[in-house]
N, C-alpha and C. Protein backbone atom coordinates (compact mmCIF):
# COMPACT_ATOMS: atom_id res chain seq x y z
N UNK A 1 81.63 149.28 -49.99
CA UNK A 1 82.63 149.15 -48.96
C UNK A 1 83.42 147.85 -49.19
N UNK A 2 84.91 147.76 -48.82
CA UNK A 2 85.44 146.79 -48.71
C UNK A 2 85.87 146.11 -48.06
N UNK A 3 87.12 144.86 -47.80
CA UNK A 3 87.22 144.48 -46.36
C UNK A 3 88.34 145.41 -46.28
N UNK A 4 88.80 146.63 -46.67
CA UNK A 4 89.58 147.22 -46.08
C UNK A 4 89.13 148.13 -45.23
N UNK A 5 87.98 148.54 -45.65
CA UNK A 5 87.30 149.79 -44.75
C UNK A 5 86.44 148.71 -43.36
N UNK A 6 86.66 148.00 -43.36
CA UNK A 6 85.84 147.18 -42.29
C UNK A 6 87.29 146.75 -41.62
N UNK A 7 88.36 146.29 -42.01
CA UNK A 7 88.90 145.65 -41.31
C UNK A 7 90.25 146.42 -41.14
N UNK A 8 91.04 146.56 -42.44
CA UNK A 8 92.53 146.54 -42.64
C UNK A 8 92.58 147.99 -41.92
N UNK A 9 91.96 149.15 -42.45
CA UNK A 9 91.96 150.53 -41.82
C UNK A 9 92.36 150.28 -40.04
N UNK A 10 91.07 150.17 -39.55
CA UNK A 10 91.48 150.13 -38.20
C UNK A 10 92.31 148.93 -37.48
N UNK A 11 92.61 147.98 -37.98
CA UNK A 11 94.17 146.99 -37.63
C UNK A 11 95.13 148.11 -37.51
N UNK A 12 95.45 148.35 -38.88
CA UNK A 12 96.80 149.28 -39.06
C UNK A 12 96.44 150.63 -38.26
N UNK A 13 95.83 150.55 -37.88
CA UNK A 13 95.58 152.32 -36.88
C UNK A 13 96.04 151.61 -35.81
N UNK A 14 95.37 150.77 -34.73
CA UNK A 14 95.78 150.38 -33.48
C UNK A 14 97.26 150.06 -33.77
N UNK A 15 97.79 149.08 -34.83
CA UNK A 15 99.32 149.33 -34.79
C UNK A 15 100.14 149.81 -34.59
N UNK A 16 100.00 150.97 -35.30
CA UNK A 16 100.82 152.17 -35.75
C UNK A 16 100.69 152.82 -34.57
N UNK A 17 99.24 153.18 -34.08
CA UNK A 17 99.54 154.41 -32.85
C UNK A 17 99.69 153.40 -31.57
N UNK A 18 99.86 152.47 -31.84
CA UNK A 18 99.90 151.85 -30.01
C UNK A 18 101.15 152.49 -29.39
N UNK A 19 101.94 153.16 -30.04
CA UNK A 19 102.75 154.35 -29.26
C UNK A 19 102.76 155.49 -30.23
N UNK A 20 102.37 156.20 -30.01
CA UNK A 20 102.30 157.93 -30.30
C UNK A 20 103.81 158.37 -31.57
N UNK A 21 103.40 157.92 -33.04
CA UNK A 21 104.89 158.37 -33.85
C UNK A 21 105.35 159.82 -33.74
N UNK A 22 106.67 159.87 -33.41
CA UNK A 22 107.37 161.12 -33.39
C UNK A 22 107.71 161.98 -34.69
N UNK A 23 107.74 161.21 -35.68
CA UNK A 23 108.16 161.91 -36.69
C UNK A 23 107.62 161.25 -38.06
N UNK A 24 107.63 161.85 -39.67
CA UNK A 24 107.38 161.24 -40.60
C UNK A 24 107.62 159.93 -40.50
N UNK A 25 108.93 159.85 -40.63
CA UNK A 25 109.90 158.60 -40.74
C UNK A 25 108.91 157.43 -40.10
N UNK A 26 109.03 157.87 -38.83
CA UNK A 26 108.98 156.97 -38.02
C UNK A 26 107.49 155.84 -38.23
N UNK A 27 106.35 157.28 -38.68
CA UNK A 27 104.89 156.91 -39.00
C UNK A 27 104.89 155.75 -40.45
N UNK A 28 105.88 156.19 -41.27
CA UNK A 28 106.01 155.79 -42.33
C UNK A 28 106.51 154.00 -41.57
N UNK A 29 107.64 154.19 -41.39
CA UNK A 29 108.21 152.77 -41.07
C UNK A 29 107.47 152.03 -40.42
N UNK A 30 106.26 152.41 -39.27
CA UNK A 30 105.72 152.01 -38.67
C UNK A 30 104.17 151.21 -39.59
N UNK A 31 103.76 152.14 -40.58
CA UNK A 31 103.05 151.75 -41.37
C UNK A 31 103.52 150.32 -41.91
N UNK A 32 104.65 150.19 -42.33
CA UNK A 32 105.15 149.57 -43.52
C UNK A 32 105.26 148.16 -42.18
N UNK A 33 105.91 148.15 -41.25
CA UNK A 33 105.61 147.08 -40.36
C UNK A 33 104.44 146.21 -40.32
N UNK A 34 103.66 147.56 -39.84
CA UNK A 34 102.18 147.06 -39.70
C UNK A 34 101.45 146.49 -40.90
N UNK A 35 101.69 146.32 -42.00
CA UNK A 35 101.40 145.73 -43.06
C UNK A 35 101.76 144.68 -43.30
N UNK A 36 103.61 144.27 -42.73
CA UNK A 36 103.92 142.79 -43.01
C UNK A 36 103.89 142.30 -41.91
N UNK A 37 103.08 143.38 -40.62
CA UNK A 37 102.40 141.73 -40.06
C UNK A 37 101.52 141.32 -40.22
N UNK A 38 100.72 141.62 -40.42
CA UNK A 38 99.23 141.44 -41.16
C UNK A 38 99.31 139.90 -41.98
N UNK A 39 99.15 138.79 -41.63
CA UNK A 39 99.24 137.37 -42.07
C UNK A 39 97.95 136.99 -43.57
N UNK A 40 98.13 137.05 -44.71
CA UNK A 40 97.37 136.70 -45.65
C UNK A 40 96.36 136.23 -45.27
N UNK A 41 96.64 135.25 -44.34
CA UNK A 41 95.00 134.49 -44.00
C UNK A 41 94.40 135.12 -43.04
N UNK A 42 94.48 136.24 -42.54
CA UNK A 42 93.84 137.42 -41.79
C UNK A 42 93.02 138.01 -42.94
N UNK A 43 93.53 138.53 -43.46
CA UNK A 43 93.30 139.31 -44.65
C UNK A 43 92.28 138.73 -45.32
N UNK A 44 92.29 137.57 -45.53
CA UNK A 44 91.35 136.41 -46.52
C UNK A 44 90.17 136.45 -45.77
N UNK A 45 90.00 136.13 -44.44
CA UNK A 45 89.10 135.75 -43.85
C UNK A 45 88.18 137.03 -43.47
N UNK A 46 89.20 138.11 -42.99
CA UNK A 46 88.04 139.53 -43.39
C UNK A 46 87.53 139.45 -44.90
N UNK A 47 88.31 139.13 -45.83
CA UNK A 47 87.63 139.06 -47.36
C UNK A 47 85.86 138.11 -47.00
N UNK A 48 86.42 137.18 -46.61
CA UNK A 48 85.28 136.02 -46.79
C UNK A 48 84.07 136.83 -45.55
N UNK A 49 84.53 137.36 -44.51
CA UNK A 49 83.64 137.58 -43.60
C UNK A 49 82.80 139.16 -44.25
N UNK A 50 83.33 139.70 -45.33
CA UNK A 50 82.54 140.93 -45.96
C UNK A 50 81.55 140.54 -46.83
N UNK A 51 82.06 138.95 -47.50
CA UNK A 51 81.09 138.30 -48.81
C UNK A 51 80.13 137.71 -48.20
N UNK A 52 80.31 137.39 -46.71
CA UNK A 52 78.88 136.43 -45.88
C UNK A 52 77.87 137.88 -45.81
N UNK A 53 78.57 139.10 -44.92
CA UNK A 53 77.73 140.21 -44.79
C UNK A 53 77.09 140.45 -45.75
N UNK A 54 77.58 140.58 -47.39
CA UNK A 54 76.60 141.34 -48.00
C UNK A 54 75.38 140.25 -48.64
N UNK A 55 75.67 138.46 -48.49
CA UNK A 55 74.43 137.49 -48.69
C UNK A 55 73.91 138.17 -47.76
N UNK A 56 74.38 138.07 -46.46
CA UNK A 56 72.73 138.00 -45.62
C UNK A 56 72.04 139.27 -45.74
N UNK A 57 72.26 140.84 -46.33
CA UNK A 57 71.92 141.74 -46.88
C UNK A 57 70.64 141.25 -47.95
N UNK A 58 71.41 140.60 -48.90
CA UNK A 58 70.69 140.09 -49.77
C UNK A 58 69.58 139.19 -49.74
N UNK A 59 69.69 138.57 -48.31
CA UNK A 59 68.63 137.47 -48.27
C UNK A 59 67.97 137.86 -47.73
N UNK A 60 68.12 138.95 -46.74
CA UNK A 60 67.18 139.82 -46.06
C UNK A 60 66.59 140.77 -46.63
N UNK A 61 66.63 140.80 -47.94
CA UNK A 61 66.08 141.93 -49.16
C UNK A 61 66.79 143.53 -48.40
N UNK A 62 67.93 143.82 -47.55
CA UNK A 62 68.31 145.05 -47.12
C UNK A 62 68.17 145.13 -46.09
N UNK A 63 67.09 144.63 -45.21
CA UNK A 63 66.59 144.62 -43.82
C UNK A 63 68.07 144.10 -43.01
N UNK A 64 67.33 144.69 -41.41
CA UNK A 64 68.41 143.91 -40.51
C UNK A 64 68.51 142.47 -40.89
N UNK A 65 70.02 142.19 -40.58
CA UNK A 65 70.43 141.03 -40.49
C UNK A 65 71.53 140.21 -40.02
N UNK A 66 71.72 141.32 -39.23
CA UNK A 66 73.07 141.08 -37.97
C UNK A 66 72.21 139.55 -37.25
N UNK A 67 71.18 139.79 -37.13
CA UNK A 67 70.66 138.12 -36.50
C UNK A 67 71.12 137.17 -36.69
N UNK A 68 71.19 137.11 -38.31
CA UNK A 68 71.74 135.86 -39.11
C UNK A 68 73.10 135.59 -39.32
N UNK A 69 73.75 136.26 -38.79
CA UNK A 69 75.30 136.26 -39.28
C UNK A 69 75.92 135.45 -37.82
């Protein structure tokens, strides 16, 4: 998994549908919005917050470890 499936996926969903798109176009343009607002250091920090999840995976040999995070 990546930080897109953890993070970027559902950002750009609440975006896009926070009003109901009428047409291709519109879904399309709306996509393409929702992407340049999306601030790099958003983006980064879901990066960094997927690389802490999978240490504490690791330090927990697989076990829970939502504790530690």
């Amino acid at each position: 998994m990546t930080p897109l499936d953890f993070f970027l996926w559902g950002t750009l969903k609440d975006i896009v549908y926070k009003e109901e798109p009428t047409t291709p176009q519109i879904m399309r343009q709306r996509i393409i919005e929702a992407c340049a607002s999306i601030a790099p250091d958003v983006i980064r920090r879901a990066s960094q917050s997927v690389i802490r999840r999978i240490q504490c995976c690791i330090d927990s040999n697989g076990h829970h470890f939502e504790h530690l995070l």
